[in-house]
C-alpha atoms as a PDB file:
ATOM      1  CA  UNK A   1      -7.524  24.706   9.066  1.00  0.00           C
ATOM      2  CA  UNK A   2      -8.038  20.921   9.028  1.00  0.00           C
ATOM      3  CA  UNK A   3      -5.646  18.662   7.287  1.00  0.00           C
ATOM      4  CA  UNK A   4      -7.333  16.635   5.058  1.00  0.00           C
ATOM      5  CA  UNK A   5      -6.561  12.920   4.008  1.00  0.00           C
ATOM      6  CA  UNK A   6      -5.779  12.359   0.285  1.00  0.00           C
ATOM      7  CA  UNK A   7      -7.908   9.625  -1.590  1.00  0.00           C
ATOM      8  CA  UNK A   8      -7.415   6.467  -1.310  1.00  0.00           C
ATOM      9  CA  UNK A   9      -4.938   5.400  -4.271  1.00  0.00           C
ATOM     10  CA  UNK A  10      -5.623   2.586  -6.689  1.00  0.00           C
ATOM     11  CA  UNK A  11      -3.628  -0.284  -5.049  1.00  0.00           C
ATOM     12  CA  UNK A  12      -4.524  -2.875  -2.707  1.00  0.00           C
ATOM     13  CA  UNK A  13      -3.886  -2.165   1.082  1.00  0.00           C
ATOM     14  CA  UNK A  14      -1.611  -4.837   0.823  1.00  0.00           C
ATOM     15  CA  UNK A  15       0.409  -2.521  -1.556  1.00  0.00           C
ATOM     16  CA  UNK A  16      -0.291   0.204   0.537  1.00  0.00           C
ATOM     17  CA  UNK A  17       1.600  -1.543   3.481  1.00  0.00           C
ATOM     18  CA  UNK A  18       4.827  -1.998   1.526  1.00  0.00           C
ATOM     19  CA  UNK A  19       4.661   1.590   0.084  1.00  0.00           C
ATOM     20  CA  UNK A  20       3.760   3.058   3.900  1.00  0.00           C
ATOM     21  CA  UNK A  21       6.614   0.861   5.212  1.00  0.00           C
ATOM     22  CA  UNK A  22       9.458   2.188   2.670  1.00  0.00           C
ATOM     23  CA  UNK A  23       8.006   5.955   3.226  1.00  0.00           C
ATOM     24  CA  UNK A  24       8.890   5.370   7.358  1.00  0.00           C
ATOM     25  CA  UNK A  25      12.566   4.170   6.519  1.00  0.00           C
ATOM     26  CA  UNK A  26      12.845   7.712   4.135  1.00  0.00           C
ATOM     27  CA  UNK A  27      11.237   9.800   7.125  1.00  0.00           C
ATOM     28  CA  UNK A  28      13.887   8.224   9.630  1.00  0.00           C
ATOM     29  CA  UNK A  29      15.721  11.373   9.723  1.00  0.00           C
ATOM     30  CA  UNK A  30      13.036  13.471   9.869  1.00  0.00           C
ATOM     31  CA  UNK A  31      13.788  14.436   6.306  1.00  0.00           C
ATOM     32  CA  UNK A  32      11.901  13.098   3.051  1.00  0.00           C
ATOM     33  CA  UNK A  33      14.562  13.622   0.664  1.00  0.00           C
ATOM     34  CA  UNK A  34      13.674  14.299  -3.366  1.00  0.00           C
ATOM     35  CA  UNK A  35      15.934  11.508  -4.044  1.00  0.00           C
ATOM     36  CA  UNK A  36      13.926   9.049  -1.387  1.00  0.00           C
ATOM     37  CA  UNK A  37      10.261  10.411  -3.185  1.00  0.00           C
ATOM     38  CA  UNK A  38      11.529   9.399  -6.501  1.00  0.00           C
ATOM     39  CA  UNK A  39      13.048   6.223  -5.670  1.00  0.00           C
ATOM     40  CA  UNK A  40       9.966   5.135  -4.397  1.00  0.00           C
ATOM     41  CA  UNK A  41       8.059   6.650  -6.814  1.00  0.00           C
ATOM     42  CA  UNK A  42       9.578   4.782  -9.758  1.00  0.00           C
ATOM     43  CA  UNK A  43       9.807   1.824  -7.669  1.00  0.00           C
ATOM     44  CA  UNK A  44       6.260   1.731  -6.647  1.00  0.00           C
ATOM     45  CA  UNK A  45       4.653   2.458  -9.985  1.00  0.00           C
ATOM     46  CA  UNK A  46       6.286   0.083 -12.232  1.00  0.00           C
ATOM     47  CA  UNK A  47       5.503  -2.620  -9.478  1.00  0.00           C
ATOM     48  CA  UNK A  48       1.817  -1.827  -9.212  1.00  0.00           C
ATOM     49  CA  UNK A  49       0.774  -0.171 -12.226  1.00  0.00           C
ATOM     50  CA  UNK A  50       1.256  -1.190 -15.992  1.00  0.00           C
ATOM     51  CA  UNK A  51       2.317   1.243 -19.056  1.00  0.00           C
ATOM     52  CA  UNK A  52       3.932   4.296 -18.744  1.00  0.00           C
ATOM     53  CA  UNK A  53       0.600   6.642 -18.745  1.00  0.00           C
ATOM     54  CA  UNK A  54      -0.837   4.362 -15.746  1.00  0.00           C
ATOM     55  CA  UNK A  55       2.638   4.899 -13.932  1.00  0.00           C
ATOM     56  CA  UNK A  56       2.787   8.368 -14.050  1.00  0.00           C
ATOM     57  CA  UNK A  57      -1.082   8.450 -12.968  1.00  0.00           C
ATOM     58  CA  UNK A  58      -0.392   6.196 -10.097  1.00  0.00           C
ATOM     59  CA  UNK A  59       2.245   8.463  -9.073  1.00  0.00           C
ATOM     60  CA  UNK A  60       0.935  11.314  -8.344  1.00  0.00           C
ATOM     61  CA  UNK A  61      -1.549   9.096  -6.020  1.00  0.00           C
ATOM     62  CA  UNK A  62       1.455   7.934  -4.151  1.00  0.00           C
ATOM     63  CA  UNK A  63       2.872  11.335  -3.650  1.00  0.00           C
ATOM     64  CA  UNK A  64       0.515  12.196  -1.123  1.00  0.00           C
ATOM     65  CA  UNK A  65       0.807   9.226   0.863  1.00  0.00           C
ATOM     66  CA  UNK A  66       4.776   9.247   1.073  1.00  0.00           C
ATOM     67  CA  UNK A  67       4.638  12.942   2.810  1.00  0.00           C
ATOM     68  CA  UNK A  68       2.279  10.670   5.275  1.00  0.00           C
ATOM     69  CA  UNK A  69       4.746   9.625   8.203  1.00  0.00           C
ATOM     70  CA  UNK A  70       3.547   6.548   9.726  1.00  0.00           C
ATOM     71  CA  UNK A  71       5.911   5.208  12.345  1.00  0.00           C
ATOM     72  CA  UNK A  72       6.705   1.421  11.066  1.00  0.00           C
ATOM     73  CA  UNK A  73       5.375  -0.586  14.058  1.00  0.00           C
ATOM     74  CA  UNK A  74       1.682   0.311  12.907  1.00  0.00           C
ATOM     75  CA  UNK A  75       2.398  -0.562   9.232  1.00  0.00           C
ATOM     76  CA  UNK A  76       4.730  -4.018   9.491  1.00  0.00           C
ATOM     77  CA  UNK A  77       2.619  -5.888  10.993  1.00  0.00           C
ATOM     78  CA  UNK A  78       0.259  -5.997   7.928  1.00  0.00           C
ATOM     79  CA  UNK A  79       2.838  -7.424   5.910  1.00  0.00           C
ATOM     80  CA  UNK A  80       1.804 -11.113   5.194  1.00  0.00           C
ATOM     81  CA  UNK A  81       4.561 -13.265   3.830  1.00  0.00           C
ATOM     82  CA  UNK A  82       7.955 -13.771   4.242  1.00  0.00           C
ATOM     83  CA  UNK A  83       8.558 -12.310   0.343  1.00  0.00           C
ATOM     84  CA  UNK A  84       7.078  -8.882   1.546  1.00  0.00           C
ATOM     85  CA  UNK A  85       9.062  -8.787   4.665  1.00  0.00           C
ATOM     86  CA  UNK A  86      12.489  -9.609   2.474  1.00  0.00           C
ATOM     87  CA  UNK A  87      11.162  -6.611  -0.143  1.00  0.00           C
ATOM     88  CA  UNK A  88      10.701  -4.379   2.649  1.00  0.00           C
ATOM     89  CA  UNK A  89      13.936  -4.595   3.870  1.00  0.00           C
ATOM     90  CA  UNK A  90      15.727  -4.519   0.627  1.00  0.00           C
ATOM     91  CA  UNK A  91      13.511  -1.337  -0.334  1.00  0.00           C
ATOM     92  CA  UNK A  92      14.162   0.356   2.868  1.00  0.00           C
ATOM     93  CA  UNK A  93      17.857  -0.311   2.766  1.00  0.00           C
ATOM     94  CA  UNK A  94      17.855   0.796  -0.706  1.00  0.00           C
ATOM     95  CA  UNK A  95      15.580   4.002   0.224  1.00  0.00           C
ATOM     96  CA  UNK A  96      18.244   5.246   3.000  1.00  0.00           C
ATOM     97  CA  UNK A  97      21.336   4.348   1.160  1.00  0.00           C
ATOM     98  CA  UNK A  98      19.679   6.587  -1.875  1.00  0.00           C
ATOM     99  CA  UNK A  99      21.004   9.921  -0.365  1.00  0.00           C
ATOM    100  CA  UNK A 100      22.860  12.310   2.282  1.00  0.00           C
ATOM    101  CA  UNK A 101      21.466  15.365   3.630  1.00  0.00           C
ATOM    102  CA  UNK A 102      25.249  17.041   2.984  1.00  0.00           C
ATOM    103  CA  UNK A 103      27.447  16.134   1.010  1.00  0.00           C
ATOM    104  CA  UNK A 104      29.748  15.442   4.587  1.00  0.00           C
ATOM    105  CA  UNK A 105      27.248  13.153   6.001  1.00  0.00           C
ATOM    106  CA  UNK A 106      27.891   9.627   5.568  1.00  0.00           C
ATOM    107  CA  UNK A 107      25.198   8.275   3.341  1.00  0.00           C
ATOM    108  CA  UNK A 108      22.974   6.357   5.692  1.00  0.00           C
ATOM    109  CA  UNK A 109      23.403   8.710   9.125  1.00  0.00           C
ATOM    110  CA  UNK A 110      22.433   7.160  12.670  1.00  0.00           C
ATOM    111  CA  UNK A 111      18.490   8.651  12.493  1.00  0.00           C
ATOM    112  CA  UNK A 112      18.320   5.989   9.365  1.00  0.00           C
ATOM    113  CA  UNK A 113      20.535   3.091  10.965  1.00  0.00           C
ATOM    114  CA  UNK A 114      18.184   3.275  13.901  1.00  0.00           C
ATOM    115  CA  UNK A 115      15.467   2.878  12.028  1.00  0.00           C
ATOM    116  CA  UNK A 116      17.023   0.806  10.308  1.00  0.00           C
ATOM    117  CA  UNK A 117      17.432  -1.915  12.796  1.00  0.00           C
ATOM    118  CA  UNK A 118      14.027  -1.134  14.382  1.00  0.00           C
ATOM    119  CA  UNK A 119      12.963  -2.066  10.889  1.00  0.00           C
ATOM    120  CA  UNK A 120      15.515  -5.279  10.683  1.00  0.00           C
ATOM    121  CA  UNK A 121      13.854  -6.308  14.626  1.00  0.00           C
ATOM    122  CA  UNK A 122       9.915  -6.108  13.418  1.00  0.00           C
ATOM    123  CA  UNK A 123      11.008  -8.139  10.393  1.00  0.00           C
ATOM    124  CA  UNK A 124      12.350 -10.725  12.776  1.00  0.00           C
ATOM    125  CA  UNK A 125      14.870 -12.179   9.703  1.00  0.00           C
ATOM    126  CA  UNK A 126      17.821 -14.112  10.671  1.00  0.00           C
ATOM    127  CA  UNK A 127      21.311 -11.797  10.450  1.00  0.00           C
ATOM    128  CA  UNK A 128      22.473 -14.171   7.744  1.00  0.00           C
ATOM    129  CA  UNK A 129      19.125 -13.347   5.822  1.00  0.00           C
ATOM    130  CA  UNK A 130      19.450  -9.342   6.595  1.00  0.00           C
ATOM    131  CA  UNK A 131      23.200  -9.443   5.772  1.00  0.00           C
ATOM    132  CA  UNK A 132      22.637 -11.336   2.349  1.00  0.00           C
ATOM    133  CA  UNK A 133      19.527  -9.319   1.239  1.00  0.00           C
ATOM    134  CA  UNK A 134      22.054  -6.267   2.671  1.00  0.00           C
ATOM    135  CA  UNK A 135      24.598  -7.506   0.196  1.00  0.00           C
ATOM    136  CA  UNK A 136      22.727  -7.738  -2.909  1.00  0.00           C
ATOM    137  CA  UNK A 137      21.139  -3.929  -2.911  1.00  0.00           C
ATOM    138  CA  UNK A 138      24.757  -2.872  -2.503  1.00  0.00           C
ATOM    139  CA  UNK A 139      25.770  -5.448  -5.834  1.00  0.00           C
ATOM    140  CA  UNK A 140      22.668  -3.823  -7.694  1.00  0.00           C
ATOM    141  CA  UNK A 141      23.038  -0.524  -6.532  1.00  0.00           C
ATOM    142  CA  UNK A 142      24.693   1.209 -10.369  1.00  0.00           C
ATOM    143  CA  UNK A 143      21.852  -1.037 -11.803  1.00  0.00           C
ATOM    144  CA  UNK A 144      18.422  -2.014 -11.682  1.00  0.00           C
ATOM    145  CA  UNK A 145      18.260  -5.935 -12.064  1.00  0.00           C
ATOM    146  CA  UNK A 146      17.406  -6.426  -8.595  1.00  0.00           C
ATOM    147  CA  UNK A 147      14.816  -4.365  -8.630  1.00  0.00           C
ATOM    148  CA  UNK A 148      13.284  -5.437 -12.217  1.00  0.00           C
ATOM    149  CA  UNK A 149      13.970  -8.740 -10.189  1.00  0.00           C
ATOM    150  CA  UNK A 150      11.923  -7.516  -7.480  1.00  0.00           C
ATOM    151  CA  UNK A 151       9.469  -6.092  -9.252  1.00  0.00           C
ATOM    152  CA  UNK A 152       8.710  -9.293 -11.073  1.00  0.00           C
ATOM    153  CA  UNK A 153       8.687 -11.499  -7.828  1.00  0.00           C
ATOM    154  CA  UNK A 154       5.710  -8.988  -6.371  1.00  0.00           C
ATOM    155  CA  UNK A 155       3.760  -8.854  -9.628  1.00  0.00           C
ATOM    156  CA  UNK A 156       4.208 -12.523  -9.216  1.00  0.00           C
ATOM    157  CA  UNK A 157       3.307 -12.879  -5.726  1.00  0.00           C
ATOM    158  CA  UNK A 158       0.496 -10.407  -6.017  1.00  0.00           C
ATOM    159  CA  UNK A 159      -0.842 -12.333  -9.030  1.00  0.00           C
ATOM    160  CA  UNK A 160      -1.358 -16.072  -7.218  1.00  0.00           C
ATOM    161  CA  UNK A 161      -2.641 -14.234  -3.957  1.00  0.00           C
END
């Protein structure tokens, strides 16, 4: 039986990069947690779609492309500004701190730190840049103003390119 590819969703391929480049940090350990999918499903959808009917639309697009594993050295080199490459990172360090596979494991395990750092070296950011960007996910991390933050920075960005 052929595997077939889903539709195309109804976002730009530049918003297809950043999605494709969060869904390789939650594959790192070879395990696409529910946790990770909804994350980046809630994430996603109030970034790229308005109203909560076009959301929930949109995300049941994006479903199909998470369970896509694309390794991250195809997808960030699309990125095209320094603002995506500093979302990316924040996303993916928010995507692997999001969960544990057991409740023993430490919350980001080494499959997801190598990654990780792979992720960190394609970016090519300074270590004062990762470590600050590190530092506020973990300040907003029982609350969502970095992300509304974030969110608003990409409609932003997205909006005068």
């Amino acid at each position: 039986m052929a595997l077939q590819v889903p539709p195309p969703p109804s976002i730009s391929p530049r918003q297809l990069t950043l999605l494709r480049v969060a869904a390789s940090m939650a594959w790192s350990d070879g395990n696409l947690a529910k946790e990770e999918v909804e994350l980046m499903l809630k994430r996603f959808s109030s970034l790229f779609a308005s109203g909560s009917e076009h959301q929930a639309e949109l995300q049941k697009e994006l479903r199909d492309y998470l369970m896509q594993n694309i390794p991250l050295e195809e997808s960030v080199p699309h990125l095209q500004s320094q603002e995506e490459r500093e979302f990316v990172l924040r996303l993916g360090y928010e995507v692997i701190s999001s969960s544990a596979r057991t409740p023993e494991e430490d919350l980001i395990n080494p499959e997801e730190a190598d990654a990780y750092n792979q992720l960190v070296a394609l970016l090519n950011l300074t270590p004062e840049r990762v470590a600050t960007l590190e530092e506020e996910v973990r300040g907003a991390s029982n609350n969502d103003s970095l992300i509304d933050n974030l969110t608003q920075q990409l409609k932003d960005f997205f909006e005068l390119h």
